[in-house]
N, C-alpha and C. Protein backbone atom coordinates (compact mmCIF):
# COMPACT_ATOMS: atom_id res chain seq x y z
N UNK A 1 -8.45 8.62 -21.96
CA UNK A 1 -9.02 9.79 -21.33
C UNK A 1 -9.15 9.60 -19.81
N UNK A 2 -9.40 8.92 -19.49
CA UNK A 2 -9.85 8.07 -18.03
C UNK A 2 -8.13 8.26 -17.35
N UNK A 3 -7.06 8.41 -17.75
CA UNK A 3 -5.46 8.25 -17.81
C UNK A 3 -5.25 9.33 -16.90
N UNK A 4 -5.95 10.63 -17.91
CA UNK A 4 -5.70 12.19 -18.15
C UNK A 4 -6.73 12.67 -16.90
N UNK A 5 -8.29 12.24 -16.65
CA UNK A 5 -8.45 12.51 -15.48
C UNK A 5 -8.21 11.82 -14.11
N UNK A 6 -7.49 10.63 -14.10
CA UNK A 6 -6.81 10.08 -12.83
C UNK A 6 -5.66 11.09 -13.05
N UNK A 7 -4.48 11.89 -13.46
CA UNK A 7 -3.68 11.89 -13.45
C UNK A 7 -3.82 13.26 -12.96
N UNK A 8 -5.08 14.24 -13.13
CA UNK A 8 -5.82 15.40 -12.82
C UNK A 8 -5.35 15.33 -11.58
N UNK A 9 -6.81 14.32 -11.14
CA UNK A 9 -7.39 13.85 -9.78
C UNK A 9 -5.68 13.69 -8.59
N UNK A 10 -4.76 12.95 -9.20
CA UNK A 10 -3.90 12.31 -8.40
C UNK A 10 -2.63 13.87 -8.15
N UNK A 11 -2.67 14.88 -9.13
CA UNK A 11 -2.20 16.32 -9.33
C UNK A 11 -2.74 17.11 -7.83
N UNK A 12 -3.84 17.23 -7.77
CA UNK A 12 -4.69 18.22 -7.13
C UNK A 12 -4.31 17.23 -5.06
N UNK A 13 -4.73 15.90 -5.79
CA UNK A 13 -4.15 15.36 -4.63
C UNK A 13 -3.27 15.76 -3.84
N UNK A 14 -2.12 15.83 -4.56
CA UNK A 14 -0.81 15.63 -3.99
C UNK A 14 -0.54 17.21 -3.70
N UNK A 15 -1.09 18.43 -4.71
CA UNK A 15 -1.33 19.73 -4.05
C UNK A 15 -1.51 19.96 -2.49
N UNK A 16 -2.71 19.06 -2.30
CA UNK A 16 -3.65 19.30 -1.06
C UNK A 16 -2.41 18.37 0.14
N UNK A 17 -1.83 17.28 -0.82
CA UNK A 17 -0.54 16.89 0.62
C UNK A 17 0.00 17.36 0.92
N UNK A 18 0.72 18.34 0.01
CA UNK A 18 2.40 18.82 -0.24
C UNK A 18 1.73 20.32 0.54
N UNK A 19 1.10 20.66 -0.01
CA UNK A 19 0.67 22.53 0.81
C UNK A 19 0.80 22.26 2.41
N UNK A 20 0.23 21.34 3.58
CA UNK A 20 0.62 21.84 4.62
C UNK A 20 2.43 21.90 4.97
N UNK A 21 2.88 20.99 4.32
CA UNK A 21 4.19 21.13 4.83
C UNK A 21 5.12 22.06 4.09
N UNK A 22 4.74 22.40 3.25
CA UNK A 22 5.09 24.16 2.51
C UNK A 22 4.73 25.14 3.93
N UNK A 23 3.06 25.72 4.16
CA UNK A 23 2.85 25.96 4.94
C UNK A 23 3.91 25.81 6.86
N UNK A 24 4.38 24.46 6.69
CA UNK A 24 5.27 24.65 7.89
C UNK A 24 6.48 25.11 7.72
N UNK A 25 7.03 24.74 6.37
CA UNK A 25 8.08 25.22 6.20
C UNK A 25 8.53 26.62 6.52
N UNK A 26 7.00 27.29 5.47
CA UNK A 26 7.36 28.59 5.64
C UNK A 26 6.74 29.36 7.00
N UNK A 27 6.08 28.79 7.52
CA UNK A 27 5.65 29.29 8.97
C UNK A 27 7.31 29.06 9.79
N UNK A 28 8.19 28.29 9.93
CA UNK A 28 9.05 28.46 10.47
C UNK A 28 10.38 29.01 10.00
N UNK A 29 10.23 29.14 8.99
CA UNK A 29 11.22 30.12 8.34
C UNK A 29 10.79 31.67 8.66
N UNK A 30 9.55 32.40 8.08
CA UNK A 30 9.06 33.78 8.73
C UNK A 30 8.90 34.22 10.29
N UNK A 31 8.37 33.08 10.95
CA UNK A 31 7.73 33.29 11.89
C UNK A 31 8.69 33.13 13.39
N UNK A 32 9.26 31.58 13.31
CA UNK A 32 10.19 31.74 14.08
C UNK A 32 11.69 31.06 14.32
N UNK A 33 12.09 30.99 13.25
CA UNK A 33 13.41 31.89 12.67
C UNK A 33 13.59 33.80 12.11
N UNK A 34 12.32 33.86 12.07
CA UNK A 34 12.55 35.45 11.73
C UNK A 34 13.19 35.73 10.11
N UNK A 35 13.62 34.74 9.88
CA UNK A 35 14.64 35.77 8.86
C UNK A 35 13.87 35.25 6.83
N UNK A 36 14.34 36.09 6.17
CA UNK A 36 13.12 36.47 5.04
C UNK A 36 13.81 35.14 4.00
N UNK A 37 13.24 35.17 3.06
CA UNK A 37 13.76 33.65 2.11
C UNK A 37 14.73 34.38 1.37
N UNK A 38 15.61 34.01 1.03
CA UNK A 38 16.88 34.19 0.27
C UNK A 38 16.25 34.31 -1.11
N UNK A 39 15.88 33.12 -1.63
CA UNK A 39 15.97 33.17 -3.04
C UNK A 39 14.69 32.06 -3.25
N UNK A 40 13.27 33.68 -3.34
CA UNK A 40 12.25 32.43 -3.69
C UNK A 40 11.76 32.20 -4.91
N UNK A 41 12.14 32.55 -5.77
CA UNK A 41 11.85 31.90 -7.45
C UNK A 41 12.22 30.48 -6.68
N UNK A 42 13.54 30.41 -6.59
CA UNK A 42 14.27 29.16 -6.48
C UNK A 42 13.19 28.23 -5.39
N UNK A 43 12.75 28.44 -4.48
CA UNK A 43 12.04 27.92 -3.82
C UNK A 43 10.80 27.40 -4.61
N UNK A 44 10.24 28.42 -4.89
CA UNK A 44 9.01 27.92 -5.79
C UNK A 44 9.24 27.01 -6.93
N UNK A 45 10.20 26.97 -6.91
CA UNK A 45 10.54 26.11 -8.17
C UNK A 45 10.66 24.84 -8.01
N UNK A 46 11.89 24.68 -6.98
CA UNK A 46 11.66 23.35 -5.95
C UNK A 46 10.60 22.56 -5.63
N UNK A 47 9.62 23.57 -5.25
CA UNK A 47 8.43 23.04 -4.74
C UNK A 47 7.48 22.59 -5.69
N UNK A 48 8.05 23.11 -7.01
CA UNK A 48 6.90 23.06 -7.74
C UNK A 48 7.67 21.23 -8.19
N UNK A 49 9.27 21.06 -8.34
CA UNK A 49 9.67 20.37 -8.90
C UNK A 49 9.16 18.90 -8.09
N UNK A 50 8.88 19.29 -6.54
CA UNK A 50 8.56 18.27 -6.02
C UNK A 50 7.23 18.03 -5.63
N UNK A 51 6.65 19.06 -6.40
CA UNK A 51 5.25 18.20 -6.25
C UNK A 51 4.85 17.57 -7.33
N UNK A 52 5.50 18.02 -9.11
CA UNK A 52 5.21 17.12 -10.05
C UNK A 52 6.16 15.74 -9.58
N UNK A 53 6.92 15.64 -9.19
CA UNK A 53 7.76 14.13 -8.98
C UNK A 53 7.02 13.31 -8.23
N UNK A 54 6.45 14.01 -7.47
CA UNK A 54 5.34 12.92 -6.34
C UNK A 54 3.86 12.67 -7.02
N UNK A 55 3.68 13.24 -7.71
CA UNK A 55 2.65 13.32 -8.63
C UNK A 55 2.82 12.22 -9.97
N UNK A 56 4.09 12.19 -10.05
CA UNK A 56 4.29 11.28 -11.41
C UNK A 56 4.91 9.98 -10.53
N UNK A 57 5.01 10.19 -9.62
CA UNK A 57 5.77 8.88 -8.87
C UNK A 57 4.36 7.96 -8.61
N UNK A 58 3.19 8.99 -7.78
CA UNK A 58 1.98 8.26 -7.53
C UNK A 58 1.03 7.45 -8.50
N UNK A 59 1.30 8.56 -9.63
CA UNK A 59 0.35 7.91 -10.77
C UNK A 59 0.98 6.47 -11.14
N UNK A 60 2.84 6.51 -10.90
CA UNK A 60 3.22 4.88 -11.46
C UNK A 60 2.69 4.03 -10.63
N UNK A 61 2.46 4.38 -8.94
CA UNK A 61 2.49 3.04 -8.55
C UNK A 61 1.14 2.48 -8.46
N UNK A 62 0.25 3.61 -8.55
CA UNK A 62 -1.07 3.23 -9.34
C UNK A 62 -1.54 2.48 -10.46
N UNK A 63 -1.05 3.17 -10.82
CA UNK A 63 -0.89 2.75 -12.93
C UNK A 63 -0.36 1.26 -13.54
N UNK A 64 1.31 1.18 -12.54
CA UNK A 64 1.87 -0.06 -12.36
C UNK A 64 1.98 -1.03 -11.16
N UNK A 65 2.20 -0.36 -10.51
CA UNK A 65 3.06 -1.46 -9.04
C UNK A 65 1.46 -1.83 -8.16
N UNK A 66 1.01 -1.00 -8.48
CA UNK A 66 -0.75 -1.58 -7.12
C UNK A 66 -1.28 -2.31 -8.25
N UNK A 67 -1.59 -2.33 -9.61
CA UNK A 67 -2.45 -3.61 -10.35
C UNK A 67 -1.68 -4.78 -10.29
N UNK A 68 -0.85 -4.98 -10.47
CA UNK A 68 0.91 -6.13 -10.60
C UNK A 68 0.63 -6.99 -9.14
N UNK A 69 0.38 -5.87 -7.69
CA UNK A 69 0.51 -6.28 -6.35
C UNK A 69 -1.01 -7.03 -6.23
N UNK A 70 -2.32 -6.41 -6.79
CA UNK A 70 -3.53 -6.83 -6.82
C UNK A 70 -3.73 -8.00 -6.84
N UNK A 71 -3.15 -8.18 -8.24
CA UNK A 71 -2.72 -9.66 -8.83
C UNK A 71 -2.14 -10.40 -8.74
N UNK A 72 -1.31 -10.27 -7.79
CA UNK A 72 -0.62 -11.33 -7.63
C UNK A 72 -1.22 -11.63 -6.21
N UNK A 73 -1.78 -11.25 -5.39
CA UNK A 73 -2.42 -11.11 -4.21
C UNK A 73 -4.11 -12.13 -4.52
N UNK A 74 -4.53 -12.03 -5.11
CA UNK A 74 -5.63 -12.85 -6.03
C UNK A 74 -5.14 -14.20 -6.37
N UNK A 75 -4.05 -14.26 -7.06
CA UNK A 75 -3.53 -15.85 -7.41
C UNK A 75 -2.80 -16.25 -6.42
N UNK A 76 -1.99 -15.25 -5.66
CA UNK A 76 -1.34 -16.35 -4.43
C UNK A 76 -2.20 -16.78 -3.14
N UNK A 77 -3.53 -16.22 -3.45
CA UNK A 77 -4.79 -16.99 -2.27
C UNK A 77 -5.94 -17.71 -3.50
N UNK A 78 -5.80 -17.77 -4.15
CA UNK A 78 -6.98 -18.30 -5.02
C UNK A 78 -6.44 -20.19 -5.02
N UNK A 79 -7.93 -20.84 -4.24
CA UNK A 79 -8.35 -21.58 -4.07
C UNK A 79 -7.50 -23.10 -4.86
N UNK A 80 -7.41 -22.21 -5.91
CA UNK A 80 -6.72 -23.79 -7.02
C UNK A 80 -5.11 -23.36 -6.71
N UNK A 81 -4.31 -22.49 -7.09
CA UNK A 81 -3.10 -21.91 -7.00
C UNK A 81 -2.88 -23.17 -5.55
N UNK A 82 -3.80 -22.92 -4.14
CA UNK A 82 -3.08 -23.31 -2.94
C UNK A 82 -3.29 -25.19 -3.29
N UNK A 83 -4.61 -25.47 -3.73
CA UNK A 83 -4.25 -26.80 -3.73
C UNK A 83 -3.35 -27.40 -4.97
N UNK A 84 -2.63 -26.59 -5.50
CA UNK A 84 -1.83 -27.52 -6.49
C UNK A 84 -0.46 -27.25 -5.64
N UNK A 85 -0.67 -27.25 -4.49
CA UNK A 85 0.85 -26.89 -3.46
C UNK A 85 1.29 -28.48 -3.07
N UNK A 86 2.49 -28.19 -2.46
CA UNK A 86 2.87 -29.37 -1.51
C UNK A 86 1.95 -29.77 -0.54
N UNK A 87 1.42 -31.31 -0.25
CA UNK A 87 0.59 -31.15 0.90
C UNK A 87 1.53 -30.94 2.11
N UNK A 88 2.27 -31.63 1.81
CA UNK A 88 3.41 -31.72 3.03
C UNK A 88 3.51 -30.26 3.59
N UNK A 89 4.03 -29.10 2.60
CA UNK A 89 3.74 -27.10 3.46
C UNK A 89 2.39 -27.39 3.95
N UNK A 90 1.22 -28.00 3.56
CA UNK A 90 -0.02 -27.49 4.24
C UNK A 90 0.12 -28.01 5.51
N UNK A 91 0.80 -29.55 5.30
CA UNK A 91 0.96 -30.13 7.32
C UNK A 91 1.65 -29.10 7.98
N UNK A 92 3.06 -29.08 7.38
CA UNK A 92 3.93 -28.09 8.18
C UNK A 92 3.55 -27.01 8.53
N UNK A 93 2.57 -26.10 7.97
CA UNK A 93 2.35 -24.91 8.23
C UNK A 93 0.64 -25.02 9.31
N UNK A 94 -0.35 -26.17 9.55
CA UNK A 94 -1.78 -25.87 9.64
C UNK A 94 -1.19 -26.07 11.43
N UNK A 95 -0.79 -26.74 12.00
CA UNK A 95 -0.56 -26.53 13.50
C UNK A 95 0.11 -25.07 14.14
N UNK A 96 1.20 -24.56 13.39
CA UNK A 96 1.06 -23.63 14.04
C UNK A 96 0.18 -22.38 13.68
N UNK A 97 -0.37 -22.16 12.12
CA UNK A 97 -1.23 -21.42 11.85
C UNK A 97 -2.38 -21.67 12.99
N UNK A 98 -2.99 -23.31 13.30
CA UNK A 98 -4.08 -23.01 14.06
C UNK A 98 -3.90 -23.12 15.79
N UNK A 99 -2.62 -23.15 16.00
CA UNK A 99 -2.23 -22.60 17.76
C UNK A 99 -2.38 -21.18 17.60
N UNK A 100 -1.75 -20.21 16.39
CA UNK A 100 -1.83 -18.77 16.38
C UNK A 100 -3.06 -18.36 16.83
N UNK A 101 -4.27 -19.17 15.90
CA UNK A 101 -5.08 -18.09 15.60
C UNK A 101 -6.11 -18.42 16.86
N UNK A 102 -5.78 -20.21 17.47
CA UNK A 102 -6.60 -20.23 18.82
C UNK A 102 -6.22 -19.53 19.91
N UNK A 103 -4.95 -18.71 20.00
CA UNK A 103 -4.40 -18.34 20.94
C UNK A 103 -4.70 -16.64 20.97
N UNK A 104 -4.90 -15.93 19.70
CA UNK A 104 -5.73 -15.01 19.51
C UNK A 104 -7.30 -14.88 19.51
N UNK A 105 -7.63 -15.81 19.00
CA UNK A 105 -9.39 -15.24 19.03
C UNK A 105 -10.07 -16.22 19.76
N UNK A 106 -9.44 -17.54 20.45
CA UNK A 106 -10.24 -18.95 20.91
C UNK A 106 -10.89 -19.63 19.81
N UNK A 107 -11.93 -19.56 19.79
CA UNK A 107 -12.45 -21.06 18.72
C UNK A 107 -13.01 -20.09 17.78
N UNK A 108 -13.08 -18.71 17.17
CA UNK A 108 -13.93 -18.58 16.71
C UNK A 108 -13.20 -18.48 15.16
N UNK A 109 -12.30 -18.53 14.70
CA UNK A 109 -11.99 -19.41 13.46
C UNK A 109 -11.35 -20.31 13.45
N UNK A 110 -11.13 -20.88 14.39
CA UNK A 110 -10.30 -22.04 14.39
C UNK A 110 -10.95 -23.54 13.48
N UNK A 111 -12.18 -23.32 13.64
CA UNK A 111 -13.21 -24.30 12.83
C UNK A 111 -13.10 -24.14 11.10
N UNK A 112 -13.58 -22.98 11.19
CA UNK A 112 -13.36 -22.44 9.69
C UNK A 112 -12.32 -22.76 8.87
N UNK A 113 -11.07 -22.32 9.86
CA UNK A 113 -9.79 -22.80 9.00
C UNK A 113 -9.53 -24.18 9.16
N UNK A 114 -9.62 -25.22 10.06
CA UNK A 114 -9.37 -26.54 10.05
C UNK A 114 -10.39 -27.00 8.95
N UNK A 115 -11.45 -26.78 8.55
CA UNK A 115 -12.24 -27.35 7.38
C UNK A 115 -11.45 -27.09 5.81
N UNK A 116 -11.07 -25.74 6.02
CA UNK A 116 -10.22 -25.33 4.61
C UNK A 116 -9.38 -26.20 4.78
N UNK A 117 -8.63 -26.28 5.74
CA UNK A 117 -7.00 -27.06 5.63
C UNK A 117 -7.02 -28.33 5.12
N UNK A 118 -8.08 -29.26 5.80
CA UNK A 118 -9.13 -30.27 5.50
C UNK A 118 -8.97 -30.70 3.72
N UNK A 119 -9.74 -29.67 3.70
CA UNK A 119 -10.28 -29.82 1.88
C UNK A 119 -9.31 -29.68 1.31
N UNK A 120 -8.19 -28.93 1.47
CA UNK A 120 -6.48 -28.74 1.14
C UNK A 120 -6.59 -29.85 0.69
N UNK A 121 -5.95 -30.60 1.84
CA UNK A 121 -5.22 -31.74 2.25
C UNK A 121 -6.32 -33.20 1.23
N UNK A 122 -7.09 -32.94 1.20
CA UNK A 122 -8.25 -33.70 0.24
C UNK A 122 -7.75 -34.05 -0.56
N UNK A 123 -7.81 -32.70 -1.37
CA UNK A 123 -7.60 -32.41 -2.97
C UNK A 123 -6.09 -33.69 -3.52
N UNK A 124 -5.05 -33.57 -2.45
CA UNK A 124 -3.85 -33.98 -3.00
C UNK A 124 -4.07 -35.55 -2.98
């Protein structure tokens, strides 16, 4: 049920996207081009065809591709995942990670992250 009202919710959405650029469309088709729509069943139809496609396109990457990305975003920074790494990537990578980030903000994580890198480098 919870499916059926995200899928509502993500409908009405994509209404409220898709209407201004209908709106421009047809503001520059009447207004200034002047000239009247040829064939608007056909139009409306279009429009209608492309607002369910964006509508069923959004609900997948909701539904599928953003929980999949979540997750894998969670285990490729989670704490154990990094120390069962090479220590050797943590050398190679902690000097210039911490020239970057002193060269952007000065010291104010530069501490923070040399302690993580630290405990990295521990673990192995």
């Amino acid at each position: 049920m919870d499916l059926f009202y995200h899928s509502i919710n993500v409908l009405l959405g994509t209404f409220k996207d898709v209407l201004p650029i209908i709106g421009v469309i047809m503001f520059f088709q009447l207004v200034v081009i002047r000239t009247r729509i040829d064939n608007p069943g056909r139009l409306v139809y279009g429009f209608l065809l492309v607002f369910i496609g964006l509508a069923i396109f959004m609900i997948g990457l909701e539904e599928g591709l953003f929980p999949l990305g979540e997750a894998m975003s969670r285990q490729l920074t989670d704490f154990h995942f990094l120390a069962k790494g090479d220590a050797s990537l943590l050398e190679e990578i902690e000097r210039p990670v911490l020239f970057i980030l002193h060269s952007i903000s000065g010291h104010i994580y530069l501490d923070s992250l040399s302690v993580f890198l630290l405990l990295l480098r521990s673990l192995h």
